[in-house]
Structures are given as C-alpha cells and as structure tokens.
N, C-alpha and C. Protein backbone atom coordinates (compact mmCIF):
# COMPACT_ATOMS: atom_id res chain seq x y z
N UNK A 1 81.66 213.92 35.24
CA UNK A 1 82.45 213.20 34.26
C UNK A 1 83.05 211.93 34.85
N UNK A 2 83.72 212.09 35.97
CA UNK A 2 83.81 210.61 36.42
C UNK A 2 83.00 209.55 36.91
N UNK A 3 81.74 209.83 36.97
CA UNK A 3 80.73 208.90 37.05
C UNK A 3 80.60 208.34 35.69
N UNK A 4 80.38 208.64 34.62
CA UNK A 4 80.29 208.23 33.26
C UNK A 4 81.67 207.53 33.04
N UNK A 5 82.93 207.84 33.43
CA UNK A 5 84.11 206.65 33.21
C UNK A 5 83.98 205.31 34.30
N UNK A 6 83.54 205.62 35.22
CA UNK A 6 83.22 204.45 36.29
C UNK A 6 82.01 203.71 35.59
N UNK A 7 81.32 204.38 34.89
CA UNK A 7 80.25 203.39 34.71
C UNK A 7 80.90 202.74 33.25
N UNK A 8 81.67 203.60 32.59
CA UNK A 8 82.24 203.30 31.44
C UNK A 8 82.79 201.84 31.66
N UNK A 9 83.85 201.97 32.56
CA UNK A 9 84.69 200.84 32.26
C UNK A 9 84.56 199.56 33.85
N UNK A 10 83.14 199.89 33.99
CA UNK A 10 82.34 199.05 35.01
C UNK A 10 82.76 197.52 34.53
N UNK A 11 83.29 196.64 35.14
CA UNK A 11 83.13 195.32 34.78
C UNK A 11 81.84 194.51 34.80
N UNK A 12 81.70 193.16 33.95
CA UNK A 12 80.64 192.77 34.17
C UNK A 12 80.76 191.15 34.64
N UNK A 13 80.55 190.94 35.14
CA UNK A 13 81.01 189.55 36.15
C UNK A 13 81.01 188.95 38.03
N UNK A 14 81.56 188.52 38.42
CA UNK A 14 81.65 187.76 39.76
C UNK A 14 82.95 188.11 40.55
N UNK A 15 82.87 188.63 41.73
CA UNK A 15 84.34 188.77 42.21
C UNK A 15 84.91 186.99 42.75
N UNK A 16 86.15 186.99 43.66
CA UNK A 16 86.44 186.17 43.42
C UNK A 16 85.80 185.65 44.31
N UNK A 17 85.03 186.48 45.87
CA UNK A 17 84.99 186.15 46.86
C UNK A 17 83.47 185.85 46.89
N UNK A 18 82.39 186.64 45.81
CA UNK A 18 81.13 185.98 45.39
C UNK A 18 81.00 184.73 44.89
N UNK A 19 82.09 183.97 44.35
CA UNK A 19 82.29 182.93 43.45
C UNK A 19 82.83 181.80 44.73
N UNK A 20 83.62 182.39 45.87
CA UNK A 20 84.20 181.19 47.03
C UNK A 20 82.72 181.12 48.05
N UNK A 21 81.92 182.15 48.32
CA UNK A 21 80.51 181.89 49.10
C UNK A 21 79.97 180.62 48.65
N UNK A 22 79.80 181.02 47.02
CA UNK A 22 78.95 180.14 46.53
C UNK A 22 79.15 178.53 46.58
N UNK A 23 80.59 178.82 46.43
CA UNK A 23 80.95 177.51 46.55
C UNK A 23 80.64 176.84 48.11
N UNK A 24 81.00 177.59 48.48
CA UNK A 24 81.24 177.13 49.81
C UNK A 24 79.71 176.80 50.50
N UNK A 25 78.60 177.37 49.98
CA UNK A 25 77.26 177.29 49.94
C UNK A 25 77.19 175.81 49.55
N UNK A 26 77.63 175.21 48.52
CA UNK A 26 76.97 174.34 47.36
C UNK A 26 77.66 173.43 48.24
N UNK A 27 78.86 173.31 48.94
CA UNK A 27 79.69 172.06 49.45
C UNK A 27 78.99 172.33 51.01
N UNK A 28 78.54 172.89 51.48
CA UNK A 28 77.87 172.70 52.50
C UNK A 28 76.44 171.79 52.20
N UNK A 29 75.84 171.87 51.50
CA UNK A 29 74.67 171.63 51.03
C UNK A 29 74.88 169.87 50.49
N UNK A 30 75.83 170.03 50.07
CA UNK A 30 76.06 168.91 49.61
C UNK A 30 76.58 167.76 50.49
N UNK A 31 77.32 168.06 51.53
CA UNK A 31 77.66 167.54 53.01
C UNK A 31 76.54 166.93 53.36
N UNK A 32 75.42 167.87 53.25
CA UNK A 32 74.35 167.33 54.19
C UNK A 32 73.69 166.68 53.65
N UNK A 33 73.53 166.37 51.89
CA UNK A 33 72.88 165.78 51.48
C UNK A 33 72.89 164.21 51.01
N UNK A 34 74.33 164.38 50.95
CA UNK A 34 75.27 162.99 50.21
C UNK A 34 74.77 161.67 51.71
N UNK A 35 74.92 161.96 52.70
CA UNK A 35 74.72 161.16 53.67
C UNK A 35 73.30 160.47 53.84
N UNK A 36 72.21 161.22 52.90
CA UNK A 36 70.81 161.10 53.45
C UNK A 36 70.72 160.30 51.84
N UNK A 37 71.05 160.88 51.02
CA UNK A 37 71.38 160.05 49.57
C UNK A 37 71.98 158.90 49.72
N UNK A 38 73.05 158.98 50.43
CA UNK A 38 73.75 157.51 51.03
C UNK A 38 73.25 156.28 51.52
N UNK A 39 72.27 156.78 52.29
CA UNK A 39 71.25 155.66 53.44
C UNK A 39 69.86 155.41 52.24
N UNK A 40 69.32 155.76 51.60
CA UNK A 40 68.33 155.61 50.54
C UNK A 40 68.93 154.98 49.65
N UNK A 41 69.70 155.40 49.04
CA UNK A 41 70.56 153.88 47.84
C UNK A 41 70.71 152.77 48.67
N UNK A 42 71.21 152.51 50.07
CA UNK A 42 71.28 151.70 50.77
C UNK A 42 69.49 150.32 50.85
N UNK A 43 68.73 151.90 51.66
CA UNK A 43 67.52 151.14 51.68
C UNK A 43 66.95 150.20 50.45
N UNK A 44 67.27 151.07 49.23
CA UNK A 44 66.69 150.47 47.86
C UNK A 44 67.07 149.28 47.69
N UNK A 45 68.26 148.97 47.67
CA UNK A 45 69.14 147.97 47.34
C UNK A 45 68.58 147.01 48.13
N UNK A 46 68.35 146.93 49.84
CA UNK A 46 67.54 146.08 50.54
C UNK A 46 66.66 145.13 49.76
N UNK A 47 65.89 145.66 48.87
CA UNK A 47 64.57 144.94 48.42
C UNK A 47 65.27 143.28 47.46
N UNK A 48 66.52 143.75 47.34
CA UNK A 48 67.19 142.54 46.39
C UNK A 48 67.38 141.79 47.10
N UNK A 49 67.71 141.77 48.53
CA UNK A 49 67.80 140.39 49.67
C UNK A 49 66.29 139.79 49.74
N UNK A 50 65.82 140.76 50.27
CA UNK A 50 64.20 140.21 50.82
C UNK A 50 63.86 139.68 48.96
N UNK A 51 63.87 140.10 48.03
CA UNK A 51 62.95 139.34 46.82
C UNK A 51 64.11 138.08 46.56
N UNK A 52 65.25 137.72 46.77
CA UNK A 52 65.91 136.88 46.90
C UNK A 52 65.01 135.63 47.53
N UNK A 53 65.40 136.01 48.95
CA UNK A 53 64.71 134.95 50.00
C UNK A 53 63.66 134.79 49.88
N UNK A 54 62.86 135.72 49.36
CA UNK A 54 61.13 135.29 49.29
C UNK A 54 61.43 134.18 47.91
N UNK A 55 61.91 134.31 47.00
CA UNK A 55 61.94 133.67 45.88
C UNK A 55 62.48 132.16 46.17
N UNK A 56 63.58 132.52 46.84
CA UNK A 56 64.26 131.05 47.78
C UNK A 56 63.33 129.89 48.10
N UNK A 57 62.82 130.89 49.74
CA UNK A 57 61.67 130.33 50.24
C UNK A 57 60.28 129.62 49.18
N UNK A 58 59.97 130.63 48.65
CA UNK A 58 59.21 130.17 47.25
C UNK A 58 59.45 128.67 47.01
N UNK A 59 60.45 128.40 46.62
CA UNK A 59 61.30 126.97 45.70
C UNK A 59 61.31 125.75 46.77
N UNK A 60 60.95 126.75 47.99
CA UNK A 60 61.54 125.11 48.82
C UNK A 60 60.32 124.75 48.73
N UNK A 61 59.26 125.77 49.56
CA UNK A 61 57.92 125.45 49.92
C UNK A 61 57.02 124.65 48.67
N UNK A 62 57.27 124.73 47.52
CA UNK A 62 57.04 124.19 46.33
C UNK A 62 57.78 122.75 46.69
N UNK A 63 58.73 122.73 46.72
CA UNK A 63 59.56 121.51 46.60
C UNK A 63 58.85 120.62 47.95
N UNK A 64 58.51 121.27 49.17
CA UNK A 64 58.01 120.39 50.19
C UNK A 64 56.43 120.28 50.00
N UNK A 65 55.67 120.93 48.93
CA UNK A 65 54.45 120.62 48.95
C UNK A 65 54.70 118.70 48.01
N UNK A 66 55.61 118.95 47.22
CA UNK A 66 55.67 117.44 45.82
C UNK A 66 56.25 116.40 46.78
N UNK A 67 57.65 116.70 47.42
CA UNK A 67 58.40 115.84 48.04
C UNK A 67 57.63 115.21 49.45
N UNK A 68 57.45 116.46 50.23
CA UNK A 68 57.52 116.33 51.64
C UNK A 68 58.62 116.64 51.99
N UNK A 69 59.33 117.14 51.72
CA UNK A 69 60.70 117.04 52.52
C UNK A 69 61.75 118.34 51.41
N UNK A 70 62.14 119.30 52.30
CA UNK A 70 62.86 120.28 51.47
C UNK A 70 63.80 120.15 50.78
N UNK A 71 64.81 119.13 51.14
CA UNK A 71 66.70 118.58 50.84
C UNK A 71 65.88 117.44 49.22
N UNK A 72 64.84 117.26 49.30
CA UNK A 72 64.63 116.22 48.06
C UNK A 72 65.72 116.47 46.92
N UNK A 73 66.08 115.46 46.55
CA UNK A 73 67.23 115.72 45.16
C UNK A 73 66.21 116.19 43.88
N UNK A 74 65.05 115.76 43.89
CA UNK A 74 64.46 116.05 42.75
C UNK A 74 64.38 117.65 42.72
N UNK A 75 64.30 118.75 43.62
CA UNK A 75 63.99 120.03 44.09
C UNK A 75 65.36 120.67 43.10
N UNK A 76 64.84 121.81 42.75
CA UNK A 76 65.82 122.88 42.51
C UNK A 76 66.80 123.58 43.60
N UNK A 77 68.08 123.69 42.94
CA UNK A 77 68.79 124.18 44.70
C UNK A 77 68.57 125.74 44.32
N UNK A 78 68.37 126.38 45.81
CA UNK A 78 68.41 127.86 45.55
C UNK A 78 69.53 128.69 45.38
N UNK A 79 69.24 129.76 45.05
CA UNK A 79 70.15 130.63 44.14
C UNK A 79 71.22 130.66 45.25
N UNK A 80 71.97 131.23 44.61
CA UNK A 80 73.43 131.44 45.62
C UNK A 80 73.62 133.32 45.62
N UNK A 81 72.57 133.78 44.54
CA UNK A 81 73.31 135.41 44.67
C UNK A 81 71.89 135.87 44.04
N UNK A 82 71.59 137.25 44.51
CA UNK A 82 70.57 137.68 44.77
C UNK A 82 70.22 138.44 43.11
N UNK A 83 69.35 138.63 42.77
CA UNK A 83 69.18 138.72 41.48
C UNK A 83 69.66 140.00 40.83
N UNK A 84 70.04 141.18 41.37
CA UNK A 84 71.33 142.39 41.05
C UNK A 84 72.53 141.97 41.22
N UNK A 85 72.61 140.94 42.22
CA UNK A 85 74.13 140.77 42.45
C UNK A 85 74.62 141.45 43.91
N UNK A 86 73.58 142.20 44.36
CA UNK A 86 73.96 142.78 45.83
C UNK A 86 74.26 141.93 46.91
N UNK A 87 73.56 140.49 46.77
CA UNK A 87 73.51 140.05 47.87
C UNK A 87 74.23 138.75 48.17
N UNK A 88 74.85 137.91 48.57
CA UNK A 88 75.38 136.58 48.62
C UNK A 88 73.89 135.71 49.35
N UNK A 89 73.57 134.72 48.92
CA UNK A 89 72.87 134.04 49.63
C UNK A 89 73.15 132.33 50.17
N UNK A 90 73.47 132.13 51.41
CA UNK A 90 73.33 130.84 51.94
C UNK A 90 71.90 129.94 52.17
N UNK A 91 72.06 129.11 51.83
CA UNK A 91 70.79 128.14 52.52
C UNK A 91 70.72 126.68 53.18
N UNK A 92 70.75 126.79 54.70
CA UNK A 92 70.95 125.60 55.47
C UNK A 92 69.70 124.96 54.98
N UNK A 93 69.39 123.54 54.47
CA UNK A 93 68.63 122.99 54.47
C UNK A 93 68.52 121.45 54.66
N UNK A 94 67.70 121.02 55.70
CA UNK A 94 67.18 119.49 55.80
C UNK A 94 65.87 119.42 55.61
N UNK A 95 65.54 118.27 55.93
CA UNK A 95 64.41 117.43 55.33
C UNK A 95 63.18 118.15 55.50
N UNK A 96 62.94 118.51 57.23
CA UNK A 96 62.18 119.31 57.47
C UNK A 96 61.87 120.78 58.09
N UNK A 97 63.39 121.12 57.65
CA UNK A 97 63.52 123.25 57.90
C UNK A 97 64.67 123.54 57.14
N UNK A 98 64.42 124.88 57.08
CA UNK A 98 65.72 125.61 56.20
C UNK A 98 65.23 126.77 56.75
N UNK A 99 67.00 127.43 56.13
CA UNK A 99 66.95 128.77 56.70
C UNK A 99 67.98 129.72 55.83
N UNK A 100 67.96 130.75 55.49
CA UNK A 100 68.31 131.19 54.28
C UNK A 100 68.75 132.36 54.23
N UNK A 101 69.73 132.83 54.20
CA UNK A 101 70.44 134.34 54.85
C UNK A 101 71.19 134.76 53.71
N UNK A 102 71.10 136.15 53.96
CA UNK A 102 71.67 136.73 52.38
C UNK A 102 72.31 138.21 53.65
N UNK A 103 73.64 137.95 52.88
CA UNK A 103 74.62 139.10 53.70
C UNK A 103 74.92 140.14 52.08
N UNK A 104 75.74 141.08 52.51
CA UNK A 104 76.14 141.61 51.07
C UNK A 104 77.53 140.79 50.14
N UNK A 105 77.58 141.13 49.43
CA UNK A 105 78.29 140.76 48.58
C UNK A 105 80.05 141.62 48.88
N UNK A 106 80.63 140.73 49.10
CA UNK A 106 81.95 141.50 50.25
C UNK A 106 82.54 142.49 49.63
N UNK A 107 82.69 142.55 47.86
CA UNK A 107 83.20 143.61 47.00
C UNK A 107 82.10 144.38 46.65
N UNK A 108 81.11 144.10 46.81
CA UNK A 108 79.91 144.83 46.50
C UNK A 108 79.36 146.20 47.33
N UNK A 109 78.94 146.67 46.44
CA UNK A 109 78.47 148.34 47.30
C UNK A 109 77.67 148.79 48.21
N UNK A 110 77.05 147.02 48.51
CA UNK A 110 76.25 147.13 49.69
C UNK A 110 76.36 147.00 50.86
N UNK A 111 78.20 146.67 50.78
CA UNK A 111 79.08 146.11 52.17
C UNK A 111 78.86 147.31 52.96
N UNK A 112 78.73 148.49 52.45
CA UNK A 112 78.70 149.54 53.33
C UNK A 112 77.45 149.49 54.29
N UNK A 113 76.61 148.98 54.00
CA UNK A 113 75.35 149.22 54.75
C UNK A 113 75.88 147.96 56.17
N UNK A 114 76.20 149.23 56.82
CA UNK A 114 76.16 148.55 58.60
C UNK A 114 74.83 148.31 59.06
N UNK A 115 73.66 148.99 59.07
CA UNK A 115 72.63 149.00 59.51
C UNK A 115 71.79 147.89 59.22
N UNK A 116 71.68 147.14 58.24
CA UNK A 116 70.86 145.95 57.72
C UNK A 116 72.04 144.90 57.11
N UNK A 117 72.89 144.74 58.22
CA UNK A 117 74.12 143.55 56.82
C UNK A 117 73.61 142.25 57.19
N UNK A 118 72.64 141.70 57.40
CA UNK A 118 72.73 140.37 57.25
C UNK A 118 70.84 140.20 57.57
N UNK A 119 70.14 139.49 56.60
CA UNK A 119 68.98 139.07 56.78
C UNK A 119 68.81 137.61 56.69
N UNK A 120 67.60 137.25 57.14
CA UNK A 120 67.74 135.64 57.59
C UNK A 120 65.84 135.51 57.33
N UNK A 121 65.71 134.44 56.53
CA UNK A 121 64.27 133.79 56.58
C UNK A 121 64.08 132.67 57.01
N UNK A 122 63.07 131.91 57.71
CA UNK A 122 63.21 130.49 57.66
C UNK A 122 62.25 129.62 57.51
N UNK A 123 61.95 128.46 57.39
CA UNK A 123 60.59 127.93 56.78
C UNK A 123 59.43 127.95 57.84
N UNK A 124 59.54 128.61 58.76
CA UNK A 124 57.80 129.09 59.44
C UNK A 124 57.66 130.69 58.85
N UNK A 125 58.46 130.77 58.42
CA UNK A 125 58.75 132.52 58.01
C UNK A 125 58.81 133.70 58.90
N UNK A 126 59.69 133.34 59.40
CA UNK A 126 60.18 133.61 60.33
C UNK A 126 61.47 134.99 59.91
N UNK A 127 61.14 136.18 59.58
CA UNK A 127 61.98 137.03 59.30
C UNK A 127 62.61 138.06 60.19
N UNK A 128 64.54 137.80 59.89
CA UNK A 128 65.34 138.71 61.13
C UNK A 128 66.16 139.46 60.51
N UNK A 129 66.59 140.29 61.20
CA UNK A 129 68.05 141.42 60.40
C UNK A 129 69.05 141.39 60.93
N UNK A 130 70.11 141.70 60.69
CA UNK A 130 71.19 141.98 62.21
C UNK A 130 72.19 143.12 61.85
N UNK A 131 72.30 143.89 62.16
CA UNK A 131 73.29 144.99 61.72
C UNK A 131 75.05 144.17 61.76
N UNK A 132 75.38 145.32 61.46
CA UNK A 132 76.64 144.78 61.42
C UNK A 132 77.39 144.20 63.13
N UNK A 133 76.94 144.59 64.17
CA UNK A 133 77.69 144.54 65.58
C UNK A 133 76.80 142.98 65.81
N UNK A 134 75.73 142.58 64.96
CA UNK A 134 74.68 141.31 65.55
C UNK A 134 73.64 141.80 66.20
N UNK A 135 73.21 143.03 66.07
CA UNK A 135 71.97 143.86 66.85
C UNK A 135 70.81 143.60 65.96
N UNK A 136 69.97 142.96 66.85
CA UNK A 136 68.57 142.73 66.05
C UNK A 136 67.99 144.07 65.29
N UNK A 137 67.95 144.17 63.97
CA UNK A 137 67.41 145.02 63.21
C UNK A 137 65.91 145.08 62.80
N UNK A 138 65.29 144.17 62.56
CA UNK A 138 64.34 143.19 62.51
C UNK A 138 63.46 144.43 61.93
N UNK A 139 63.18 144.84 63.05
CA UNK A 139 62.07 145.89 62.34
C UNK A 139 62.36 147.22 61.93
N UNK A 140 62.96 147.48 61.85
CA UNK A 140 63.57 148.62 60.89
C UNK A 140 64.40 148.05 59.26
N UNK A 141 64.55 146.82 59.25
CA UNK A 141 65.30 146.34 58.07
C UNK A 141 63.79 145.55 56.89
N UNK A 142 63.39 144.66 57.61
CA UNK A 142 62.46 144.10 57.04
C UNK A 142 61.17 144.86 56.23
N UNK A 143 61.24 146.19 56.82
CA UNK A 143 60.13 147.06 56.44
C UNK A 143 59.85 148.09 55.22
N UNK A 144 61.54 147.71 54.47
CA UNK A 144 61.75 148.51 53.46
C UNK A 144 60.30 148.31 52.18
C-alpha cells in the first residue's frame, strides 16, 4: 500500500539542483563559445576595409589612367568611410602615389578587433595590417 501512495502523489517535474547543472552546463558552453563567435563577427566585418580600399584604389588607378597623375582635380576624391560604416578611411595622395588606410571606426564595433586594427594599400598594391601594438599582421589579416 505504500508503494501505490508514493507513486500516487509522485511529483512530476525538475529538482532544483537538475535545473542549476543544467544551467551551469549551458553557461559553460556558452563561455567557450561567445569568444570563437567573437573573433568571426570580427573576421567578417574585415571584408568592409579591404572592399573599401580595393574600391579606393579602383578610383585613383582610373583617375591616373585619364590624368596621369592621381591628386588631378578633375578625379573623384575617395570615400572617407567604408561602405557599412565599420571602417574610417584616410588617403595620402600626390601626383604620383597614394596610400590609403582604413582603421575602425572609434565608436564602432569593430574597435574591438586588436588583431587586424589598421590596414593600409598603396598604389603598387602593396597590402599591410598592423594589429593594435603595430605588429605586422599582413598575412593573417589580408586573407580573410
């Protein structure tokens, strides 16, 4: 008879301490994952500098095939910000070189990326990276 009241008034549910594993499962899991998720949104975002500068570069090399000369007033000036908005872009340019660097955007969500913060093209095409300390990145950044 007391097996039939135990099974009677058996609960049906999660204790509290099946319910803290789990958790504690899911925030482990998630530790490890957020960081590797972290560096991949990072990489993606990359491609908005490099199609920047290629597009840059694009405009001059156009402009020095008509002119001869890159700084021509007749030439379009290049963009100043990368076409998402991730990137800030500078461009030193004279008559016969330029050079064209796109860092992140200082409020932007790409400031976080230490590993690739600053890329640089220049008119032999000449492509560099530099992490955040000035450490040549070059080939690990450019390759996205």
């Amino acid at each position: 008879m007391n097996s039939t009241l135990s099974g009677k008034y058996r609960s049906r549910g999660f204790t509290l301490i099946e319910l803290l594993v789990v958790l504690a499962i899911i925030a482990i899991i998630a530790a490890i994952a957020y960081p590797s998720f972290e560096k991949d949104v990072y990489q993606s975002r990359r491609s908005d500098a490099m199609a920047a500068l290629s597009q840059d570069a694009q405009l001059l090399e156009r402009c020095y095939t008509q002119y001869f000369s890159y700084n021509n007033t007749q030439c379009p000036v290049p963009a100043t910000t990368s076409p998402k908005g991730y990137y800030s872009i500078t461009a030193t340019v004279a008559a016969s070189t330029y050079s064209l660097t796109a860092v992140p955007v200082a409020t932007g969500p790409q400031v976080g990326d230490t590993q690739c913060a600053s890329f640089t093209l220049d008119y032999t095409g000449l492509k560099t990276a530099t992490d955040s300390g000035g450490q040549n990145t070059t080939s690990m950044c450019w390759t996205n």
